[in-house]
Protein backbone atom coordinates (compact mmCIF):
# COMPACT_ATOMS: atom_id res chain seq x y z
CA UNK A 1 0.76 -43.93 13.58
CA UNK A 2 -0.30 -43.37 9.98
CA UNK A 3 -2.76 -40.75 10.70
CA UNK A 4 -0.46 -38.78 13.38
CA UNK A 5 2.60 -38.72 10.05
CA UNK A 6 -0.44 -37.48 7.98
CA UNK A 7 -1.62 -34.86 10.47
CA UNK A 8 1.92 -33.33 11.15
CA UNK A 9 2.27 -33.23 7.59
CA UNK A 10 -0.84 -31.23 6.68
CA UNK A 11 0.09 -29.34 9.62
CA UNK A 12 3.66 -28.26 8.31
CA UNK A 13 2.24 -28.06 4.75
CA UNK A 14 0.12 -25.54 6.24
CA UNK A 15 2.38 -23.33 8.21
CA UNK A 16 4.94 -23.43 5.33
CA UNK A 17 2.62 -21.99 2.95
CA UNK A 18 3.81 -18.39 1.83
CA UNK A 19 2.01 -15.42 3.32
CA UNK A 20 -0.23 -13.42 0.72
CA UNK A 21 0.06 -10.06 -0.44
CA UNK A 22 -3.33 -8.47 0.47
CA UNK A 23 -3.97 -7.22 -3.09
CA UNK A 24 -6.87 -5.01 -4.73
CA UNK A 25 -7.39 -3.19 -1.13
CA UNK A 26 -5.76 0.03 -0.39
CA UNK A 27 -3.39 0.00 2.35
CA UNK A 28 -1.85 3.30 4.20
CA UNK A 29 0.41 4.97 6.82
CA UNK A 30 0.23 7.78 8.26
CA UNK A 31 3.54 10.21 7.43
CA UNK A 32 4.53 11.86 10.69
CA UNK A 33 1.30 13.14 13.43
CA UNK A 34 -2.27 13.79 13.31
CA UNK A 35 -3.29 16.99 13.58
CA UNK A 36 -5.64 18.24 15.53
CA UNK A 37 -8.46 20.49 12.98
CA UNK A 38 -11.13 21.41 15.68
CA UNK A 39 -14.58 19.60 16.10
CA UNK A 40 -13.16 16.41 16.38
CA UNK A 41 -11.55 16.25 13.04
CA UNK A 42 -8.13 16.03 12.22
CA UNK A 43 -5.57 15.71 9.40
CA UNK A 44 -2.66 14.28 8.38
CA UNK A 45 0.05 12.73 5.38
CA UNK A 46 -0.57 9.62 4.61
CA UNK A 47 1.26 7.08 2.06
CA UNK A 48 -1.86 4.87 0.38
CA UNK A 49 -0.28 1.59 -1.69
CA UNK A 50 -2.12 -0.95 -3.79
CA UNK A 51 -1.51 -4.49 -4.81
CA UNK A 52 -3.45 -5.00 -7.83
CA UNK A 53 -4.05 -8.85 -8.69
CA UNK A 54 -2.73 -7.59 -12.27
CA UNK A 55 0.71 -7.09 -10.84
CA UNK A 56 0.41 -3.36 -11.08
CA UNK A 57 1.82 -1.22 -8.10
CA UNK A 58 0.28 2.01 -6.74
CA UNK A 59 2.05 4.46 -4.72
CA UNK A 60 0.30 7.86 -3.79
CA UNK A 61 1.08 10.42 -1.21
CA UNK A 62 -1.64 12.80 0.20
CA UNK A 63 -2.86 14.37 2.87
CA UNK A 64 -6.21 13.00 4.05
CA UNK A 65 -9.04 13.91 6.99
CA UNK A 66 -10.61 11.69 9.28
CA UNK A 67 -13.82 13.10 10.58
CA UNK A 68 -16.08 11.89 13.68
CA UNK A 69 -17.64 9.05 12.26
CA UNK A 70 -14.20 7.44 11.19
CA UNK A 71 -14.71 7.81 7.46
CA UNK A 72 -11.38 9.22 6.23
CA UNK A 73 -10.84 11.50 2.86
CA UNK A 74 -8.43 12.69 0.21
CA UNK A 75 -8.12 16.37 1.04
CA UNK A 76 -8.54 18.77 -1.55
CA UNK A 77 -5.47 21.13 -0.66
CA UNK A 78 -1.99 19.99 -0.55
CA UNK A 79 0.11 18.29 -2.76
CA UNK A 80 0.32 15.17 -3.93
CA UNK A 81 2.48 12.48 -5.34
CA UNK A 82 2.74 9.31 -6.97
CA UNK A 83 3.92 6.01 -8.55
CA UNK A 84 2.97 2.91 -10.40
CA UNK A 85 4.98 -0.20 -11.40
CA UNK A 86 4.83 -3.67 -11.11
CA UNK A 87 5.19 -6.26 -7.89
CA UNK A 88 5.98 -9.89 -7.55
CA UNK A 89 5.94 -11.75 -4.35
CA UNK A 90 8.25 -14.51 -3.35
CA UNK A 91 7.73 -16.15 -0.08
CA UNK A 92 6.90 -13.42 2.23
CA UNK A 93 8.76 -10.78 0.44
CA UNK A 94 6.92 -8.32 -2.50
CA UNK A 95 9.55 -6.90 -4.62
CA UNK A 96 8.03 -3.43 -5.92
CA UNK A 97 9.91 -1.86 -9.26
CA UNK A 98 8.58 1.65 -9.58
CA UNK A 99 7.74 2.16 -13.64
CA UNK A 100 6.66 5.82 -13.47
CA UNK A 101 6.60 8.46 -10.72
CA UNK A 102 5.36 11.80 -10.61
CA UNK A 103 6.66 13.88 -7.63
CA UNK A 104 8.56 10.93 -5.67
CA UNK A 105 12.08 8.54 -6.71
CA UNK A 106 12.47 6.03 -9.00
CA UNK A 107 13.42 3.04 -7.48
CA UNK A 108 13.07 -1.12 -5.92
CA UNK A 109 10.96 -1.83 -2.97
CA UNK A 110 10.79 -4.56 -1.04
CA UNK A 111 7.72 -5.02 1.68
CA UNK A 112 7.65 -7.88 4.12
CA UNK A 113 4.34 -9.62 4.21
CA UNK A 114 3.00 -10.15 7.93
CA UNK A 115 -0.80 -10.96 8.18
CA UNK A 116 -2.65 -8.62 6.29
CA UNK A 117 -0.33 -5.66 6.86
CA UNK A 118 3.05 -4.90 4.86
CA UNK A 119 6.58 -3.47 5.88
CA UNK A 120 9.27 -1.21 4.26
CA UNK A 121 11.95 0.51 5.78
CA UNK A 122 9.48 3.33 6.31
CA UNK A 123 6.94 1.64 8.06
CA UNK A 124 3.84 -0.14 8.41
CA UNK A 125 0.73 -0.27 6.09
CA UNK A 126 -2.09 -1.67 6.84
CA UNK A 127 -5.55 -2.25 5.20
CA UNK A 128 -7.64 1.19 5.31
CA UNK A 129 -11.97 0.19 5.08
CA UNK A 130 -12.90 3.79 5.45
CA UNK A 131 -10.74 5.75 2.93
CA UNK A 132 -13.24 7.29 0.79
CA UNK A 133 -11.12 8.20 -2.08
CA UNK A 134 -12.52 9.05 -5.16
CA UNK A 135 -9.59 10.83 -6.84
CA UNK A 136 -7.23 7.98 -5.96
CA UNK A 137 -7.53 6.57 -9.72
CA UNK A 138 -7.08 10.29 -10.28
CA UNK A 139 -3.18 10.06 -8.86
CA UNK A 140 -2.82 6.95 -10.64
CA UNK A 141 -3.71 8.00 -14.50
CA UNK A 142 -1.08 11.09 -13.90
CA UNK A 143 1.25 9.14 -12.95
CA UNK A 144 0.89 6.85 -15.78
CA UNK A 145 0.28 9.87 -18.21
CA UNK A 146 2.41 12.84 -16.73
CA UNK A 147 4.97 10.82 -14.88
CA UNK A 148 8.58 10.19 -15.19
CA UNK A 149 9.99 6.66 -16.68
CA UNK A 150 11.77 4.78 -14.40
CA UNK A 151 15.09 3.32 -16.10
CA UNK A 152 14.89 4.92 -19.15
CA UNK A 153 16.98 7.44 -21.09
């Protein structure tokens, strides 16, 4: 009887546990349709957010390209945008509070944690493997440089 107490405690210890934020991985959406570019490529928005174990919050928007093999880029045209601030998680909630933006609103966001993917009220992100983005800390020093406090005068 011991052991059965025991196991349905470890086993509601376990499902109790809060949810994680997947953190230092870039996670995206896409913002509205693919579009079709010709020899199997196409293009799109997408919304790319980071978790940083620091506590630091990325936020860029940008259009990228998927080619044939999957691997997915920054494209060079088009505008861009972006934030960074800071994110703490409680339970399976991240509260986001942007710090400085550069082309998008101040403001709070909260995500919902569900397996390795997080919501807002404008969607799903989910972990990206084959973004190869090598302007994406780019976007992130202009924000911090060029970018517009959040909450200050």
């Amino acid at each position: 009887m011991k052991r059965l107490s025991f196991a349905a405690l470890l086993l509601l210890f376990i499902a109790c546990r809060d949810p994680r934020v997947p953190h230092d991985t870039q996670m995206w959406r896409i913002e509205g349709e693919w579009k079709d570019e010709g020899n199997s490529v196409r293009s799109a928005r997408a919304a790319i957010i980071s978790f940083r174990s620091s506590g630091e919050y990325i936020e860029v928007h940008t259009g990228v390209i998927e080619r044939p093999n999957g691997a997915v880029y920054i494209m060079s045209r088009g505008g861009r945008t972006s934030a960074v601030g800071q994110w703490k998680q409680g339970w399976s909630k991240v509260e986001v509070e942007k710090k400085k933006v550069l082309g998008v609103p101040c403001g709070h966001i909260t995500y919902k944690v569900q397996g390795n993917t997080v919501t807002d009220s404008s969607g799903t992100y989910s972990p990206v493997t084959n973004l190869i983005a090598v302007e994406f800390e780019t976007f992130v020093n202009a924000a911090k440089q060029q970018g517009t406090s959040c909450g200050e005068p």
